[in-house]
PDB file of N, CA and C in Angstrom:
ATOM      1  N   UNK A   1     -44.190  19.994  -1.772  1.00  0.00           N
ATOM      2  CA  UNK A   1     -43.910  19.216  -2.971  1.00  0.00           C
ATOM      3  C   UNK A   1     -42.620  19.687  -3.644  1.00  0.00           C
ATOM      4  N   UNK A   2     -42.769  20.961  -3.372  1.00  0.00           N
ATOM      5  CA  UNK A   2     -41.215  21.864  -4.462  1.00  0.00           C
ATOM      6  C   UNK A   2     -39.807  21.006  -3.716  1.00  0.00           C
ATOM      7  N   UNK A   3     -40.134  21.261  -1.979  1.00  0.00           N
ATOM      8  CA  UNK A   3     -39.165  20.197  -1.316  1.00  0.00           C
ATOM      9  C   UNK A   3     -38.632  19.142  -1.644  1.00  0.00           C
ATOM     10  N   UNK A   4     -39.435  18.531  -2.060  1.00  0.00           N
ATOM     11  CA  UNK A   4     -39.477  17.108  -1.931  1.00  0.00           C
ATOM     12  C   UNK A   4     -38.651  17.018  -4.168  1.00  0.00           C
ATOM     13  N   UNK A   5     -38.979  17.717  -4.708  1.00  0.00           N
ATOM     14  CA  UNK A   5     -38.225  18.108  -5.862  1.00  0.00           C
ATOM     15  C   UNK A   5     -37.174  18.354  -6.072  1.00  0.00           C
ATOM     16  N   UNK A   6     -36.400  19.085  -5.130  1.00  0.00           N
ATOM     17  CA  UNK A   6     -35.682  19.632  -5.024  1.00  0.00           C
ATOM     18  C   UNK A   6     -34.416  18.475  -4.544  1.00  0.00           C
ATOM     19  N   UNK A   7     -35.043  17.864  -3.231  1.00  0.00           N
ATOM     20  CA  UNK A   7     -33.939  17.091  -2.657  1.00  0.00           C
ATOM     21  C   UNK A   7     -33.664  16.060  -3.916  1.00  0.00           C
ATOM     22  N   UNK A   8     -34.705  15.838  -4.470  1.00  0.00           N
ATOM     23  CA  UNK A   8     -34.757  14.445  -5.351  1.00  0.00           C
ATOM     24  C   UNK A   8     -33.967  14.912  -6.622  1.00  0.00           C
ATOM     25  N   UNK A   9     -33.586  16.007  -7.086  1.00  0.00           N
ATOM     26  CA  UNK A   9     -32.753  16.714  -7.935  1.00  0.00           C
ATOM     27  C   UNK A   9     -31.007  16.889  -7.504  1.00  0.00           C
ATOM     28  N   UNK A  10     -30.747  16.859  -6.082  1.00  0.00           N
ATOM     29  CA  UNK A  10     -29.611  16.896  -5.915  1.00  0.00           C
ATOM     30  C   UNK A  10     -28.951  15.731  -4.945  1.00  0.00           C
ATOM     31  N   UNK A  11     -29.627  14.570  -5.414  1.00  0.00           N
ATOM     32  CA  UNK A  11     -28.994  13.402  -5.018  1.00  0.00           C
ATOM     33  C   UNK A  11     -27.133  13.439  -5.548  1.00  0.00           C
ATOM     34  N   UNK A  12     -26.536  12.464  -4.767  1.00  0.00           N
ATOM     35  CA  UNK A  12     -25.091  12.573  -5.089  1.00  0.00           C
ATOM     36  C   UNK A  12     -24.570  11.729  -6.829  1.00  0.00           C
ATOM     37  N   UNK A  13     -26.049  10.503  -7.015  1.00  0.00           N
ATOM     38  CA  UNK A  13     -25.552  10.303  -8.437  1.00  0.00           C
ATOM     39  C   UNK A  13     -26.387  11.008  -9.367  1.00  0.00           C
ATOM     40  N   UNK A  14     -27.326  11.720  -8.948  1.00  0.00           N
ATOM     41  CA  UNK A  14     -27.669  12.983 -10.336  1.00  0.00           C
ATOM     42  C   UNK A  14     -26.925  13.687 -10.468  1.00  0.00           C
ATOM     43  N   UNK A  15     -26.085  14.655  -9.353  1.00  0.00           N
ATOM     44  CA  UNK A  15     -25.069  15.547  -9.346  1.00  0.00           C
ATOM     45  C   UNK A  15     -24.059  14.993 -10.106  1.00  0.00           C
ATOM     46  N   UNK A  16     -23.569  13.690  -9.894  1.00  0.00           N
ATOM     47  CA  UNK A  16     -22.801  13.582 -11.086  1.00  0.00           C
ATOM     48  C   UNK A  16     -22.869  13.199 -12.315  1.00  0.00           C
ATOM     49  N   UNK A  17     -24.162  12.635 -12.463  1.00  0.00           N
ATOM     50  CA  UNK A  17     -24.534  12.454 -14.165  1.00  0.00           C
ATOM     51  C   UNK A  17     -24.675  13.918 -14.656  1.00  0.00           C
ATOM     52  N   UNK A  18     -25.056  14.576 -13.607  1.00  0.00           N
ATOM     53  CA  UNK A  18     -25.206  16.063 -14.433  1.00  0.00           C
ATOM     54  C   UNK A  18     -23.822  16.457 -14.841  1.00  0.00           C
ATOM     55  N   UNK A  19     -22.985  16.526 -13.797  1.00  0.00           N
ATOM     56  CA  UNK A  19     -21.914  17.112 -13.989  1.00  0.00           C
ATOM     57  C   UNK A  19     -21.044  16.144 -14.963  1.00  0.00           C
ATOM     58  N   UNK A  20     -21.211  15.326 -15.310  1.00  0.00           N
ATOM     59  CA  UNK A  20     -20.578  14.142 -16.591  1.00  0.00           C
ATOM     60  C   UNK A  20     -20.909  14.060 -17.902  1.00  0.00           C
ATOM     61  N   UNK A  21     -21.935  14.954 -17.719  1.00  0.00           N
ATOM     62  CA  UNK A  21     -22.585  15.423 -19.082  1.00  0.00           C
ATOM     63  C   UNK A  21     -22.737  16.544 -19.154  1.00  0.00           C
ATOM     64  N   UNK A  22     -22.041  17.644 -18.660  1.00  0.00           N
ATOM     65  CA  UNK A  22     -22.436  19.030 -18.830  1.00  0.00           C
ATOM     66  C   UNK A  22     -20.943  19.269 -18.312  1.00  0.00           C
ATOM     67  N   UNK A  23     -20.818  19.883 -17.312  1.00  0.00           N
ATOM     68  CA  UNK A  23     -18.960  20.501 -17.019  1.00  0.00           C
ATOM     69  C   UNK A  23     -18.178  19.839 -17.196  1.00  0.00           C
ATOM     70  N   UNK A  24     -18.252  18.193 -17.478  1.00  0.00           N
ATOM     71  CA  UNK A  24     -17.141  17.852 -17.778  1.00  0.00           C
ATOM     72  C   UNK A  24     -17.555  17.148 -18.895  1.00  0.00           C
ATOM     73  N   UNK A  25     -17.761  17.368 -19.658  1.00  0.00           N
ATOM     74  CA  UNK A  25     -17.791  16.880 -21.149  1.00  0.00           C
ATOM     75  C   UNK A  25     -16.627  16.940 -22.279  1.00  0.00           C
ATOM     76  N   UNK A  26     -15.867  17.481 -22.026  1.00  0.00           N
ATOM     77  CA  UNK A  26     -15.004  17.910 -22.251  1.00  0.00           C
ATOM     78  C   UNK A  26     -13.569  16.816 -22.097  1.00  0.00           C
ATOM     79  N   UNK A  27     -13.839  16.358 -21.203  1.00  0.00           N
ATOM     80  CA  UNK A  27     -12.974  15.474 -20.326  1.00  0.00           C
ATOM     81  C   UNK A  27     -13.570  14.074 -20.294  1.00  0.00           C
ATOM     82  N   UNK A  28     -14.814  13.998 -20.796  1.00  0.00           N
ATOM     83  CA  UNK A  28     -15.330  12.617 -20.452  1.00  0.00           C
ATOM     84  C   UNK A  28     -15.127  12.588 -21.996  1.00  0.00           C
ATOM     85  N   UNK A  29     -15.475  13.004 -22.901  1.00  0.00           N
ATOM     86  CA  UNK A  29     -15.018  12.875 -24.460  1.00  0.00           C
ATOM     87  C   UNK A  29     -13.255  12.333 -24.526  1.00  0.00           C
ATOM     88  N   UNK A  30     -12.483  13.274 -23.700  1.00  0.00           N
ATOM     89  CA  UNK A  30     -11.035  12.740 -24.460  1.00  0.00           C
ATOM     90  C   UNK A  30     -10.807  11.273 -24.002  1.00  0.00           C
ATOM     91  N   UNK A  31     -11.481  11.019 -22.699  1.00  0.00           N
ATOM     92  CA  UNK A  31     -11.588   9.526 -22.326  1.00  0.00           C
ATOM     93  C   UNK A  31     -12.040   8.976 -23.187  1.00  0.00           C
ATOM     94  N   UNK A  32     -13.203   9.105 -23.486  1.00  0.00           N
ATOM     95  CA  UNK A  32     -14.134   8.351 -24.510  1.00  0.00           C
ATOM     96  C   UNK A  32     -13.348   7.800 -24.978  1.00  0.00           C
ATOM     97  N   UNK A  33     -12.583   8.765 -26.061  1.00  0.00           N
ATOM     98  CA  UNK A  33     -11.671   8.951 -27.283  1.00  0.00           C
ATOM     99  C   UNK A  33     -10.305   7.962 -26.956  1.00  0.00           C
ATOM    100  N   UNK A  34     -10.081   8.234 -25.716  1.00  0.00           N
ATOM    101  CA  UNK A  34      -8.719   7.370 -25.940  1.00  0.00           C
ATOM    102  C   UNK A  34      -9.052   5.840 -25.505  1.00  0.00           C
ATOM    103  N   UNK A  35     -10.269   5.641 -25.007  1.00  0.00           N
ATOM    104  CA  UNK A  35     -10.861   4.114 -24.822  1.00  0.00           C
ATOM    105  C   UNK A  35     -10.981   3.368 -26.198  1.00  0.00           C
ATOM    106  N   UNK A  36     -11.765   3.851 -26.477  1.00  0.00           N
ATOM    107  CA  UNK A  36     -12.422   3.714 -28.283  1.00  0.00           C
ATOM    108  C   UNK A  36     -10.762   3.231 -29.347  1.00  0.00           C
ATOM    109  N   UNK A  37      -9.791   4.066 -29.350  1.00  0.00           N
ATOM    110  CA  UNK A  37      -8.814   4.211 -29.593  1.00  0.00           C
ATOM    111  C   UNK A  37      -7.839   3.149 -29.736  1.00  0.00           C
ATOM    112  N   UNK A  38      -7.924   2.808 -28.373  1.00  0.00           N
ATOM    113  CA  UNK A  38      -6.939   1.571 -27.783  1.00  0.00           C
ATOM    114  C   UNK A  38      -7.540   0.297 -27.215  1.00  0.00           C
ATOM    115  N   UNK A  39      -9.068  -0.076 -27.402  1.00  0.00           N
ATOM    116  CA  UNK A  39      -9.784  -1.121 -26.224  1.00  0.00           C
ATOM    117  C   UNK A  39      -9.240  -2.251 -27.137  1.00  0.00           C
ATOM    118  N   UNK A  40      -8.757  -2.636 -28.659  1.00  0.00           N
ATOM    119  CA  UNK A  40      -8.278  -3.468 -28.971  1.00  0.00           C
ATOM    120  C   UNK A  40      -6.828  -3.620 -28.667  1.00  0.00           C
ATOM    121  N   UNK A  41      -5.982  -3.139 -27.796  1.00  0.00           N
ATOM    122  CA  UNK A  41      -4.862  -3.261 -27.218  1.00  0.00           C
ATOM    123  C   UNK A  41      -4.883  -3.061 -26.220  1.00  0.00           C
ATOM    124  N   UNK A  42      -5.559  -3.216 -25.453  1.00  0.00           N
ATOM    125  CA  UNK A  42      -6.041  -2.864 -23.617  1.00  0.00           C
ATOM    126  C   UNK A  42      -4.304  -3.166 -22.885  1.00  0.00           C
ATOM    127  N   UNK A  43      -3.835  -1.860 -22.278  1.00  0.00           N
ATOM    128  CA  UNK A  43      -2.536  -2.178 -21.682  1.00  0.00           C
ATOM    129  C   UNK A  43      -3.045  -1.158 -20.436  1.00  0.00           C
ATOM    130  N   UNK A  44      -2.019  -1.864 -19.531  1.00  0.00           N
ATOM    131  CA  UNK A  44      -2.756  -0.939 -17.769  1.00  0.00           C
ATOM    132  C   UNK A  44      -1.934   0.475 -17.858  1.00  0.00           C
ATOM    133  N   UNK A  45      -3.032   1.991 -17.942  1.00  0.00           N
ATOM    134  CA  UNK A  45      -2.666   2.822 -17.485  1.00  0.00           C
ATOM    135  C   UNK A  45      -2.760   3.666 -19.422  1.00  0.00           C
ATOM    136  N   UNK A  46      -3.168   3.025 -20.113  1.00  0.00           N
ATOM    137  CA  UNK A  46      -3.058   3.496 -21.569  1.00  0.00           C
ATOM    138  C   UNK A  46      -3.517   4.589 -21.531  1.00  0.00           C
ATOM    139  N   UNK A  47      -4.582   5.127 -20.499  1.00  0.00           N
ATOM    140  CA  UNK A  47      -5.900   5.976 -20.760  1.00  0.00           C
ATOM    141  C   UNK A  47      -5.608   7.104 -19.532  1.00  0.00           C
ATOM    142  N   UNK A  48      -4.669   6.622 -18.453  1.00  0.00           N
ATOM    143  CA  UNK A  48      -4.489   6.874 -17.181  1.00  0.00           C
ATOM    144  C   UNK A  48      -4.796   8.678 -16.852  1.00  0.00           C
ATOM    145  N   UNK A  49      -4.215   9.573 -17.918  1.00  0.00           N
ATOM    146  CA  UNK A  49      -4.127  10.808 -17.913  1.00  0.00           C
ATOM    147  C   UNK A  49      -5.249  11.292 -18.294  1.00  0.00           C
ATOM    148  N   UNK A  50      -6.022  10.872 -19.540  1.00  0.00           N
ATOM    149  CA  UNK A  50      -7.430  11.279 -19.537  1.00  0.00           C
ATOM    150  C   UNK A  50      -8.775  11.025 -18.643  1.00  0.00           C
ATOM    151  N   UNK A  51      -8.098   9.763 -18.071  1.00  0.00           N
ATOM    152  CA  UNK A  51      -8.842   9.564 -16.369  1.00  0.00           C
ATOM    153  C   UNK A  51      -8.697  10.311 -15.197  1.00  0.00           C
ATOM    154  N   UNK A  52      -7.374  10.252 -15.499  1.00  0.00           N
ATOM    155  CA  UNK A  52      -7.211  11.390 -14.143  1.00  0.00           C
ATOM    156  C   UNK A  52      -7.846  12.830 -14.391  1.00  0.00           C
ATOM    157  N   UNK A  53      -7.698  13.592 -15.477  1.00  0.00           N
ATOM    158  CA  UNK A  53      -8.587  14.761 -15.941  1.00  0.00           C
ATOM    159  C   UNK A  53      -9.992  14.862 -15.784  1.00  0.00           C
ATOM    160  N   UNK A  54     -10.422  13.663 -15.726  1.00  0.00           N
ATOM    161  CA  UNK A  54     -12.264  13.288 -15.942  1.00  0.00           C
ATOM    162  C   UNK A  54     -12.493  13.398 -14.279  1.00  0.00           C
ATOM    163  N   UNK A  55     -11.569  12.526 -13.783  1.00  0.00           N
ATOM    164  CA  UNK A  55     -12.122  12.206 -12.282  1.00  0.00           C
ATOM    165  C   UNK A  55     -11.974  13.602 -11.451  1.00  0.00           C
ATOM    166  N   UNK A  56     -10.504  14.294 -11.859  1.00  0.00           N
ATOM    167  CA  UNK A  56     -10.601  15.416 -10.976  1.00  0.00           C
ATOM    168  C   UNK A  56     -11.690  16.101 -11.839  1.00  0.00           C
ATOM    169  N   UNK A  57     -11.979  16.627 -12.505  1.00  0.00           N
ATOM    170  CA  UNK A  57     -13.072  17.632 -12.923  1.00  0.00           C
ATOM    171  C   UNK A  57     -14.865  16.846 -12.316  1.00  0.00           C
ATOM    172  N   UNK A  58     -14.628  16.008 -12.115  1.00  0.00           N
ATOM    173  CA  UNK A  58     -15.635  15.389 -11.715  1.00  0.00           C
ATOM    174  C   UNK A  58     -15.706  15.387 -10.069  1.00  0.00           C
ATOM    175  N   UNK A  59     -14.562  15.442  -9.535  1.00  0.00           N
ATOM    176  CA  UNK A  59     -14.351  15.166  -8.158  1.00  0.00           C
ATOM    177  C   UNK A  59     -14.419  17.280  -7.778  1.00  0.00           C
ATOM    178  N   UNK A  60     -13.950  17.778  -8.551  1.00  0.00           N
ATOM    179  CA  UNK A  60     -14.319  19.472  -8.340  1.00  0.00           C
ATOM    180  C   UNK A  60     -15.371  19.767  -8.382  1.00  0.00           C
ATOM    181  N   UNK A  61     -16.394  19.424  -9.701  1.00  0.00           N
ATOM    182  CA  UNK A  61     -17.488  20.118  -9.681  1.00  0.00           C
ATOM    183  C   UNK A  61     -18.971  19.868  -9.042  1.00  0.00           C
ATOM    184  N   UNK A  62     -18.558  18.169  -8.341  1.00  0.00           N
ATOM    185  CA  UNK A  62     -19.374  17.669  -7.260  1.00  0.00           C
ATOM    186  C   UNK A  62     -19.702  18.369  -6.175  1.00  0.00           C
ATOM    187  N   UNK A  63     -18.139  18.430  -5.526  1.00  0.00           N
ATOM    188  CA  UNK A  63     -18.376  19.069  -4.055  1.00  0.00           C
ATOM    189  C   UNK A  63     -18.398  20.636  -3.887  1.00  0.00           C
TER     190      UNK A  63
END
């Protein structure tokens, strides 16, 4: 049963809800922040740098 817990705990989208709410919180906030910010002027790439910060910290603490 602990098995069967275990695998079901480290699926690839729990691993990253975990990690999207815990190590990178940090990074998913300044996104937040610059969405919230600008979604009434939506221009391509407004947010681009706080995305790229989110995804790599997200794309590190996955694998």
């Amino acid at each position: 049963m602990q098995a069967a817990k275990t695998q079901a705990t480290s699926t690839p989208l729990r691993q990253l809800a975990l990690h999207s709410t815990t190590t990178c919180s940090a990074q998913a906030s300044a996104y937040g922040k610059c969405i919230l910010a600008t979604y009434t002027d939506v221009k391509k790439d407004v947010c681009k740098e706080e995305f790229e910060k989110f995804g790599q910290c997200l794309r590190t603490s996955v694998c």
